[in-house]
C-alpha atoms as a PDB file:
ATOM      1  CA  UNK A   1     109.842 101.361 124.394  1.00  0.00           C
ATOM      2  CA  UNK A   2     107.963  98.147 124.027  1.00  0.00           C
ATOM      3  CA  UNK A   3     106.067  97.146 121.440  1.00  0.00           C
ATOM      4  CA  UNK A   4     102.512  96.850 123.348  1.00  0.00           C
ATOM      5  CA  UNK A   5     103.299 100.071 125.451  1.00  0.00           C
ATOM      6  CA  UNK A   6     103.572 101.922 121.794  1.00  0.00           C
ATOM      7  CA  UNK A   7     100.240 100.520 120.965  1.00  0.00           C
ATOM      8  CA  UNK A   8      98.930 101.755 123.934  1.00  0.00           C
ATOM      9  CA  UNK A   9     100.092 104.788 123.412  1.00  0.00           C
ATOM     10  CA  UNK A  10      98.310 105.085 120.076  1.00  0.00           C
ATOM     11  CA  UNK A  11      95.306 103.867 121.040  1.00  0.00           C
ATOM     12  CA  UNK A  12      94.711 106.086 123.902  1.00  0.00           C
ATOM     13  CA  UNK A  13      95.676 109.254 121.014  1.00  0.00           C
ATOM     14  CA  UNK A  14      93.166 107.792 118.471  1.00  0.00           C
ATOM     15  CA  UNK A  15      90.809 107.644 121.421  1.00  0.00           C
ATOM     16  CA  UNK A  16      91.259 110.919 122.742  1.00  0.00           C
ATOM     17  CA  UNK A  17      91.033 112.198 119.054  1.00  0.00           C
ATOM     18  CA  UNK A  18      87.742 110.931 118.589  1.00  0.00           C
ATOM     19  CA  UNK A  19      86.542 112.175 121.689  1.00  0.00           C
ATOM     20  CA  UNK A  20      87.610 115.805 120.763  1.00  0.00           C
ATOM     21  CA  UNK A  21      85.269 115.702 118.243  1.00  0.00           C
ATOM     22  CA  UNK A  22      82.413 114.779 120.473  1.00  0.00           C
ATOM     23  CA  UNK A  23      82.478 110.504 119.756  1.00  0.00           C
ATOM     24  CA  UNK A  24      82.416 108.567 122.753  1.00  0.00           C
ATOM     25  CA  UNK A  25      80.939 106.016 124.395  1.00  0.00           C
ATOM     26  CA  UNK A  26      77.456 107.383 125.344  1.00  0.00           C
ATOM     27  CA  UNK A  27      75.103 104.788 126.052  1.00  0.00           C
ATOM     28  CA  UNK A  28      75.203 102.446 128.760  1.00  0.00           C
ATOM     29  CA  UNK A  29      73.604  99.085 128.346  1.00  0.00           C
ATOM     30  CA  UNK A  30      74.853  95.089 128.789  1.00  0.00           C
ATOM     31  CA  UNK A  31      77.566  94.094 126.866  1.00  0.00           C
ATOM     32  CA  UNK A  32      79.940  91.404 126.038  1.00  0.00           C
ATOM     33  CA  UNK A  33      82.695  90.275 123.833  1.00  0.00           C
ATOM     34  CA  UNK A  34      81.310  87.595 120.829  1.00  0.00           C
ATOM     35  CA  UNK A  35      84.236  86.390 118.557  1.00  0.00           C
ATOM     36  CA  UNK A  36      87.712  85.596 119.370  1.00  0.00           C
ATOM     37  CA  UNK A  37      91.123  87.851 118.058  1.00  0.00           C
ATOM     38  CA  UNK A  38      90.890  89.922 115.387  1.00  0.00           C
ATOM     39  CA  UNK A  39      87.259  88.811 115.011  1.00  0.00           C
ATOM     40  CA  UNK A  40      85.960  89.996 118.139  1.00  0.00           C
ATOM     41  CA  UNK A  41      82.803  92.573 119.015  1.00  0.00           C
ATOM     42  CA  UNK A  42      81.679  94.410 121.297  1.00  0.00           C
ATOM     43  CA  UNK A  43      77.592  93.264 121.083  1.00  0.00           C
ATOM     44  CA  UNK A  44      74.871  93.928 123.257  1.00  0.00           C
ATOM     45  CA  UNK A  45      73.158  90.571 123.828  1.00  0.00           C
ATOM     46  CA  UNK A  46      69.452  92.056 124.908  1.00  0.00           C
ATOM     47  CA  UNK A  47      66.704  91.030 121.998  1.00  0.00           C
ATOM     48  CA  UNK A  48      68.975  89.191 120.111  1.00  0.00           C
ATOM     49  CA  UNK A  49      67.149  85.777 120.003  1.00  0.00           C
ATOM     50  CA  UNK A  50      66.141  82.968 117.096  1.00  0.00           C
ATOM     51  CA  UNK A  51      64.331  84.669 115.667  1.00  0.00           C
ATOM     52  CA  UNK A  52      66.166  87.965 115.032  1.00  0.00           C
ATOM     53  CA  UNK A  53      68.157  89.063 111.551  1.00  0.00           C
ATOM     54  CA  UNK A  54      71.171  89.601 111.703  1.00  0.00           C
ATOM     55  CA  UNK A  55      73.547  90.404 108.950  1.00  0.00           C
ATOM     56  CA  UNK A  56      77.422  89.842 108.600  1.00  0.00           C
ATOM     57  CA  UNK A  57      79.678  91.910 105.991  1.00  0.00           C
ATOM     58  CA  UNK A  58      82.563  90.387 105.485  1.00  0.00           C
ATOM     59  CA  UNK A  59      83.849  87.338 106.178  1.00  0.00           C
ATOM     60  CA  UNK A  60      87.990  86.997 105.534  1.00  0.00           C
ATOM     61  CA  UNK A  61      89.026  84.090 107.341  1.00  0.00           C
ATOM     62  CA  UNK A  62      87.211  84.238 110.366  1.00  0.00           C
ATOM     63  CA  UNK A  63      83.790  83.563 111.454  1.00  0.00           C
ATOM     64  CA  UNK A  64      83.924  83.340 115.361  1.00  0.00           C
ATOM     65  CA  UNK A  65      81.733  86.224 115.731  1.00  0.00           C
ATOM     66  CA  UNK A  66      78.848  84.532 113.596  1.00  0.00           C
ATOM     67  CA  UNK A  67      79.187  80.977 114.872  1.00  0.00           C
ATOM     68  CA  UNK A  68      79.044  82.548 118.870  1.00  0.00           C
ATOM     69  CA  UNK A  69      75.928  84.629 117.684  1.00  0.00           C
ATOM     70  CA  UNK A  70      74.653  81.171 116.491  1.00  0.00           C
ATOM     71  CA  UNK A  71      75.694  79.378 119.584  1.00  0.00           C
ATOM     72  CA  UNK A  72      74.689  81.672 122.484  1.00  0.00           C
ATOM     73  CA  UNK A  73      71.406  82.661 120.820  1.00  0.00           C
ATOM     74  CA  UNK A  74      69.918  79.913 118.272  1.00  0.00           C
ATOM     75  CA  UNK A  75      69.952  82.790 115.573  1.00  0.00           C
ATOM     76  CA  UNK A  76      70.267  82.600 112.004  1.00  0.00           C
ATOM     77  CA  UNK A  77      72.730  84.383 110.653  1.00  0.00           C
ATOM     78  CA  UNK A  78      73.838  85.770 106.964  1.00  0.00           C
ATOM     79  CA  UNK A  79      77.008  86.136 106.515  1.00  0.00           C
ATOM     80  CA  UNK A  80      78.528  87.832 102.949  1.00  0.00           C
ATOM     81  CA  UNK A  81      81.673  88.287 101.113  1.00  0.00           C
ATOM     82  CA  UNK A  82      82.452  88.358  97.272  1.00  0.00           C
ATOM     83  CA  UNK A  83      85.780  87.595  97.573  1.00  0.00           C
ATOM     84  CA  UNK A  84      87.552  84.056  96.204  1.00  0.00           C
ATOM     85  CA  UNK A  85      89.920  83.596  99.410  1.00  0.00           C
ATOM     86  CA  UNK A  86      86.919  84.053 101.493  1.00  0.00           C
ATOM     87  CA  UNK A  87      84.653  82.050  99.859  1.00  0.00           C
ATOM     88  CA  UNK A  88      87.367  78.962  99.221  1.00  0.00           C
ATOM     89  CA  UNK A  89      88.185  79.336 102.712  1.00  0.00           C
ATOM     90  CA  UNK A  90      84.250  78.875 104.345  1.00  0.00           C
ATOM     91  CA  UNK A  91      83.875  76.787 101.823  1.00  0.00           C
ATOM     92  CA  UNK A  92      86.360  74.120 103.571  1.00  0.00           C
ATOM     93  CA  UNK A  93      85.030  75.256 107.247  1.00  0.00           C
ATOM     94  CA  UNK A  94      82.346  72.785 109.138  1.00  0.00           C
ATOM     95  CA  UNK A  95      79.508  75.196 109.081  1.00  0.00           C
ATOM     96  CA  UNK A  96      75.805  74.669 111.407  1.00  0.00           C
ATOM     97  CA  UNK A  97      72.517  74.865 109.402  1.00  0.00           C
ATOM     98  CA  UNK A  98      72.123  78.488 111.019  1.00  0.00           C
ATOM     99  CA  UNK A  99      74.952  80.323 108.882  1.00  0.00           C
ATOM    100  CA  UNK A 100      74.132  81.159 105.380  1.00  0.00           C
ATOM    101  CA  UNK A 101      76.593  82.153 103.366  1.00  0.00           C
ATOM    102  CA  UNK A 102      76.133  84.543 100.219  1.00  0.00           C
ATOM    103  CA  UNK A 103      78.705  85.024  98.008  1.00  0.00           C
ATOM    104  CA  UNK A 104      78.182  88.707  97.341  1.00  0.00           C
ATOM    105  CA  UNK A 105      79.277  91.926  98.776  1.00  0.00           C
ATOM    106  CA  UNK A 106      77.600  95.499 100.048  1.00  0.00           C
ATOM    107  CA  UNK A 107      77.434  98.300  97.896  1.00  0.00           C
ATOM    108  CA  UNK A 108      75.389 101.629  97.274  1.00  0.00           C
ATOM    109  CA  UNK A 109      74.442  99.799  94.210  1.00  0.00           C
ATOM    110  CA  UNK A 110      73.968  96.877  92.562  1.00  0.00           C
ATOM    111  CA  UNK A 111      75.929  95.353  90.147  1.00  0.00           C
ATOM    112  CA  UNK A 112      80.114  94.507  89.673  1.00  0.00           C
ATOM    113  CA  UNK A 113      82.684  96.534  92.182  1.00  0.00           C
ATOM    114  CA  UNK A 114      85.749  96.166  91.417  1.00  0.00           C
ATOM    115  CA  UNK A 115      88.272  95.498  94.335  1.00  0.00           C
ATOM    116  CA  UNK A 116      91.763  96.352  95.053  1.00  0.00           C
ATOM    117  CA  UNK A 117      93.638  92.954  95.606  1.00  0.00           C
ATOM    118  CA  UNK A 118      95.714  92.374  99.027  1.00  0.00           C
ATOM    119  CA  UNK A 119      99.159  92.638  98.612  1.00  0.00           C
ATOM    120  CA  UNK A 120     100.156  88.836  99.516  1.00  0.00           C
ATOM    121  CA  UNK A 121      98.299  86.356  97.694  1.00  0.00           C
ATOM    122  CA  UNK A 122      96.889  84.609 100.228  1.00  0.00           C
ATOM    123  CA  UNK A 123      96.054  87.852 102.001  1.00  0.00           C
ATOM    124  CA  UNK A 124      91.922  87.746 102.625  1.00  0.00           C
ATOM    125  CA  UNK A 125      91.599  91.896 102.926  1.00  0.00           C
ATOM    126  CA  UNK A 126      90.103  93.064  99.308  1.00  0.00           C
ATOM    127  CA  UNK A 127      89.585  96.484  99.290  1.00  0.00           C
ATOM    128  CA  UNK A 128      86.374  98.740  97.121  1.00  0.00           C
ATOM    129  CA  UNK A 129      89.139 101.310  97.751  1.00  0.00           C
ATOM    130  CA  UNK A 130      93.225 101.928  97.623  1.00  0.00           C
ATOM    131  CA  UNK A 131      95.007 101.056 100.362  1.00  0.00           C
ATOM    132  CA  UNK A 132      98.183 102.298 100.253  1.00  0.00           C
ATOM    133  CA  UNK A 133      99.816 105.061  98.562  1.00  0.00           C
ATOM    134  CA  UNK A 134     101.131 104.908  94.767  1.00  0.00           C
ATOM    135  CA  UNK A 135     100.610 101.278  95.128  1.00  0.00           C
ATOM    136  CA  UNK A 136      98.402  99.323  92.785  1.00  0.00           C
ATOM    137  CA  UNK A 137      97.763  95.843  94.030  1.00  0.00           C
ATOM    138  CA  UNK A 138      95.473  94.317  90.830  1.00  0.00           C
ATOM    139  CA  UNK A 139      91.553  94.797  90.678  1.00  0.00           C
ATOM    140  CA  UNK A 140      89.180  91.907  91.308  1.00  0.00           C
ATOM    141  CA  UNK A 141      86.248  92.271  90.169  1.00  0.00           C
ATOM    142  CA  UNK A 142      83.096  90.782  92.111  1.00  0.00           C
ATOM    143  CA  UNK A 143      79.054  91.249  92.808  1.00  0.00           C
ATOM    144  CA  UNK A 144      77.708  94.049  94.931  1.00  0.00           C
ATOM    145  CA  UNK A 145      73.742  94.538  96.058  1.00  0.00           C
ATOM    146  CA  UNK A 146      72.680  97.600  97.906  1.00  0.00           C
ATOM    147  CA  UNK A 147      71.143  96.836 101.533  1.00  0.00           C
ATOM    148  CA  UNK A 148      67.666  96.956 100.487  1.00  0.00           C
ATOM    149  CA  UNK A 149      67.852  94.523  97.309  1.00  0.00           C
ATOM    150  CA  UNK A 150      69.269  92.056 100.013  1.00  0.00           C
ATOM    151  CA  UNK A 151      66.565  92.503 102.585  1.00  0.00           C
ATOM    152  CA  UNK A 152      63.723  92.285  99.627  1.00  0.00           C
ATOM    153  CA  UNK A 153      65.354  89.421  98.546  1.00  0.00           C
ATOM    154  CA  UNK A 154      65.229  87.822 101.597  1.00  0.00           C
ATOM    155  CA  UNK A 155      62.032  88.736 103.171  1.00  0.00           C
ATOM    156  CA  UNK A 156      63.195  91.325 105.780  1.00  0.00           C
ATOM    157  CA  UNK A 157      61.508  93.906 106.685  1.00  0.00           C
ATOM    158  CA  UNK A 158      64.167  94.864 109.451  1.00  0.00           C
ATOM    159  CA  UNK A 159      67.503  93.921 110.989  1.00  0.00           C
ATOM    160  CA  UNK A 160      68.207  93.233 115.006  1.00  0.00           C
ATOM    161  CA  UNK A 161      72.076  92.943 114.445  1.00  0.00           C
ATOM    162  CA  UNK A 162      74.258  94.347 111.398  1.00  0.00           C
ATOM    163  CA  UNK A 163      77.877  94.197 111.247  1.00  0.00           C
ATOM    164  CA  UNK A 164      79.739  95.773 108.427  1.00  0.00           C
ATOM    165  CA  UNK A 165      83.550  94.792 108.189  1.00  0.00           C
ATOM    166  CA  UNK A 166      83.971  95.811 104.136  1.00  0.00           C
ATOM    167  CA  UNK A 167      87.553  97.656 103.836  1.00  0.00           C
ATOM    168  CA  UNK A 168      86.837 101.154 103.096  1.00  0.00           C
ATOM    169  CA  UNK A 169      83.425 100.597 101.878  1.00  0.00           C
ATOM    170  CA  UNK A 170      81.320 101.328 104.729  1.00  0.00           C
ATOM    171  CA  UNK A 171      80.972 104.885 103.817  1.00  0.00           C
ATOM    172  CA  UNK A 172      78.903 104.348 101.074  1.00  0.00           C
ATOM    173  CA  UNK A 173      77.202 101.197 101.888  1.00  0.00           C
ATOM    174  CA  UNK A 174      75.817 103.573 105.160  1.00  0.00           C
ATOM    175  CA  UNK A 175      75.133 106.783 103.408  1.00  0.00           C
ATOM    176  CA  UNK A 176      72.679 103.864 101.105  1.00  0.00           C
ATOM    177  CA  UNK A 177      71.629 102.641 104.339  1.00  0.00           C
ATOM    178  CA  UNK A 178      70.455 105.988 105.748  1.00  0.00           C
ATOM    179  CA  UNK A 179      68.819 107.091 103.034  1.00  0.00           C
ATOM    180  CA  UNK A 180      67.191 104.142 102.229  1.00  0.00           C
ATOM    181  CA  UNK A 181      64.728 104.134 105.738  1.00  0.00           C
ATOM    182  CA  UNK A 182      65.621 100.951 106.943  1.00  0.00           C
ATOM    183  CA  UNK A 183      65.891  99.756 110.400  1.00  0.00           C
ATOM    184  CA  UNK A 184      68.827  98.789 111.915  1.00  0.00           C
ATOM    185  CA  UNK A 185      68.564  98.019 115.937  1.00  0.00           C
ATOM    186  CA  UNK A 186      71.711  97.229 116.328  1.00  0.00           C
ATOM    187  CA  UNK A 187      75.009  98.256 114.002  1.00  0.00           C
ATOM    188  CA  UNK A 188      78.564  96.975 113.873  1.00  0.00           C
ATOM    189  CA  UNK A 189      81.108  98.885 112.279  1.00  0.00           C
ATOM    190  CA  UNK A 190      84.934  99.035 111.401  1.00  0.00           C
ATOM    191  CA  UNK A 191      86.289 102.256 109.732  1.00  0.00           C
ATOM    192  CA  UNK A 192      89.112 102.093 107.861  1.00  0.00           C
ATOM    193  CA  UNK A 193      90.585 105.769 107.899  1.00  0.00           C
ATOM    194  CA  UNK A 194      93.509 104.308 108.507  1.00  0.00           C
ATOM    195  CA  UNK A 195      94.220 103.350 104.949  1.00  0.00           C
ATOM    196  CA  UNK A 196      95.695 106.156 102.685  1.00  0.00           C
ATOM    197  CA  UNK A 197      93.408 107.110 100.711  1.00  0.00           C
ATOM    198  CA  UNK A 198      90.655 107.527 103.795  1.00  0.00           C
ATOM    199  CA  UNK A 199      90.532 110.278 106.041  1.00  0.00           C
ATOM    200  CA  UNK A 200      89.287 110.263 109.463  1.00  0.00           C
ATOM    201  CA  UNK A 201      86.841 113.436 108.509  1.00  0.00           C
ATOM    202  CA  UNK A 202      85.007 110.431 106.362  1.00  0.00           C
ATOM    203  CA  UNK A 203      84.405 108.749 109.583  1.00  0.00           C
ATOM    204  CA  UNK A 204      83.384 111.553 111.433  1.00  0.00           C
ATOM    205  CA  UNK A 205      81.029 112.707 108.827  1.00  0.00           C
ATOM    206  CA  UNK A 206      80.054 109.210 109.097  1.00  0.00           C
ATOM    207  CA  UNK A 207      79.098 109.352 112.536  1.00  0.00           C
ATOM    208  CA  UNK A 208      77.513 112.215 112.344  1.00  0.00           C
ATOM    209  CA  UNK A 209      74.637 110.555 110.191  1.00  0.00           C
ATOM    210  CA  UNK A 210      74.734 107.945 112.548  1.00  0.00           C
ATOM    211  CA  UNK A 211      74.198 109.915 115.404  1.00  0.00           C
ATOM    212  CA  UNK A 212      71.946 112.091 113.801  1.00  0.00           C
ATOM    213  CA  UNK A 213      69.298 109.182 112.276  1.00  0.00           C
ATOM    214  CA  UNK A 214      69.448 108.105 115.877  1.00  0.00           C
ATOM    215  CA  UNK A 215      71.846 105.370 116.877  1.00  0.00           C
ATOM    216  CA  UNK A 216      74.259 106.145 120.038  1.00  0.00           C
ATOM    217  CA  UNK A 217      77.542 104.626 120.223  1.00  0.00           C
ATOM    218  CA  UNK A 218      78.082 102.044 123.512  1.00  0.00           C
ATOM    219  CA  UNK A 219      81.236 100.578 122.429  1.00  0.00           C
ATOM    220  CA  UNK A 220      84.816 102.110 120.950  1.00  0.00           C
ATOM    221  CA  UNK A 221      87.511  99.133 120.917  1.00  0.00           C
ATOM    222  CA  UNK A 222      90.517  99.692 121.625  1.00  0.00           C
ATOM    223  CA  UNK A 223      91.926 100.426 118.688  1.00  0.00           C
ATOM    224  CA  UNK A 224      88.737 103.246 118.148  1.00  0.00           C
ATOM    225  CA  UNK A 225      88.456 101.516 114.276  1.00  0.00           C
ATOM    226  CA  UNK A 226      85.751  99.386 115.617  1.00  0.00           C
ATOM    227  CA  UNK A 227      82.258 101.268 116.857  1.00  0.00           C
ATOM    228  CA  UNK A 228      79.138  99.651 118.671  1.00  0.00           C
ATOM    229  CA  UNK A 229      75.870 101.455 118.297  1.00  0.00           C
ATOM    230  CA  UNK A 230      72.123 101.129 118.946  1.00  0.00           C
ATOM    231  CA  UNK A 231      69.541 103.099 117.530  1.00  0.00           C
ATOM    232  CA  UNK A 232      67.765 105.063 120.271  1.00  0.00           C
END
């Protein structure tokens, strides 16, 4: 059996998994892919403008998502990531007056997280959480703000566009978020209970909070980690 055909395969489970539980796509509205590879979303274009917000959670190695936001829209966008092959790497990268990068992470606090290193050193994927089973990697440890401090910090009283890409710690960066009242039109997310020490009740729990402070999912990728909502 080929390689792609077994990805298929477990896609279409992972997919048909979620949907058991009552997660699918359940809004229908414009969309289109922004980003290229690995760094691609699912986004829905309407009301995103140059004058929205719109927030990025971690970077890695990749910005084409945030540079085609830039592009198709005029926007401003604020891109973050604590960690040191992140920030070497945009720090070598041609980048328009439009991204802003800040060199801290998202917590449910603020302060120092410490983060589990990636296996290869010149892997980009820091995790709040561990990866893989009895397997220590190294800690790193690096700044953390809660959602809110950021938007008081930077004079928001809202975000059109939030994308959340942090490793594992989603969960309680958007238990913060929900609890915190802010609004969020638009929301970005890829779970990671696919890493050991994550189970996939997390992200339905998750979802559930979602779903249940209003935002309906539009887009599942393919491999289901990755989840498009709007809040209804």
């Amino acid at each position: 059996m080929s390689t792609g055909l077994v990805r298929k395969l477990k896609n279409n489970y992972r997919r048909k998994k979620l949907a058991s539980f009552g997660f699918i796509e359940e809004l229908t509205c414009p969309q289109q892919v922004y980003g290229q590879g690995d760094g691609s979303w699912i986004v829905n274009p309407e009301n995103i403008n140059s004058s929205s917000v719109i927030y990025s959670f971690g970077i890695g190695r990749d910005i084409s998502l945030e540079l085609e936001l830039i592009e198709k829209h005029d926007a401003a966008v604020h891109a973050f990531d604590p960690t040191p092959v992140s920030l070497e790497w945009v720090s070598q990268q041609p980048l328009p007056m439009q991204l802003v990068i800040h060199d801290y992470g998202l917590a449910a606090f603020d302060g120092d997280l410490e983060f589990q290193m990636p296996r290869k050193q010149t892997g980009a994927h820091f995790s709040p959480v561990q990866r893989y089973k009895n397997s220590s990697t190294g800690l790193y440890k690096a700044p953390v703000k809660r959602l809110s401090t950021i938007m008081d910090e930077l004079q928001h009283q809202h975000i059109d566009l939030l994308k959340i890409d942090i490793e594992g710690g989603e969960y309680d960066a958007i238990d913060d978020l929900l609890n915190s009242d802010i609004s969020v039109k638009q929301l970005l997310v890829e779970f990671h209970h696919n890493y050991a020490t994550i189970s996939l009740q997390q992200t339905l729990d998750t979802l559930s909070r979602l779903r249940s402070a209003g935002f309906k999912i539009f887009s599942i990728s393919d491999r289901t980690y990755e989840i498009s909502m709007l809040n209804q």
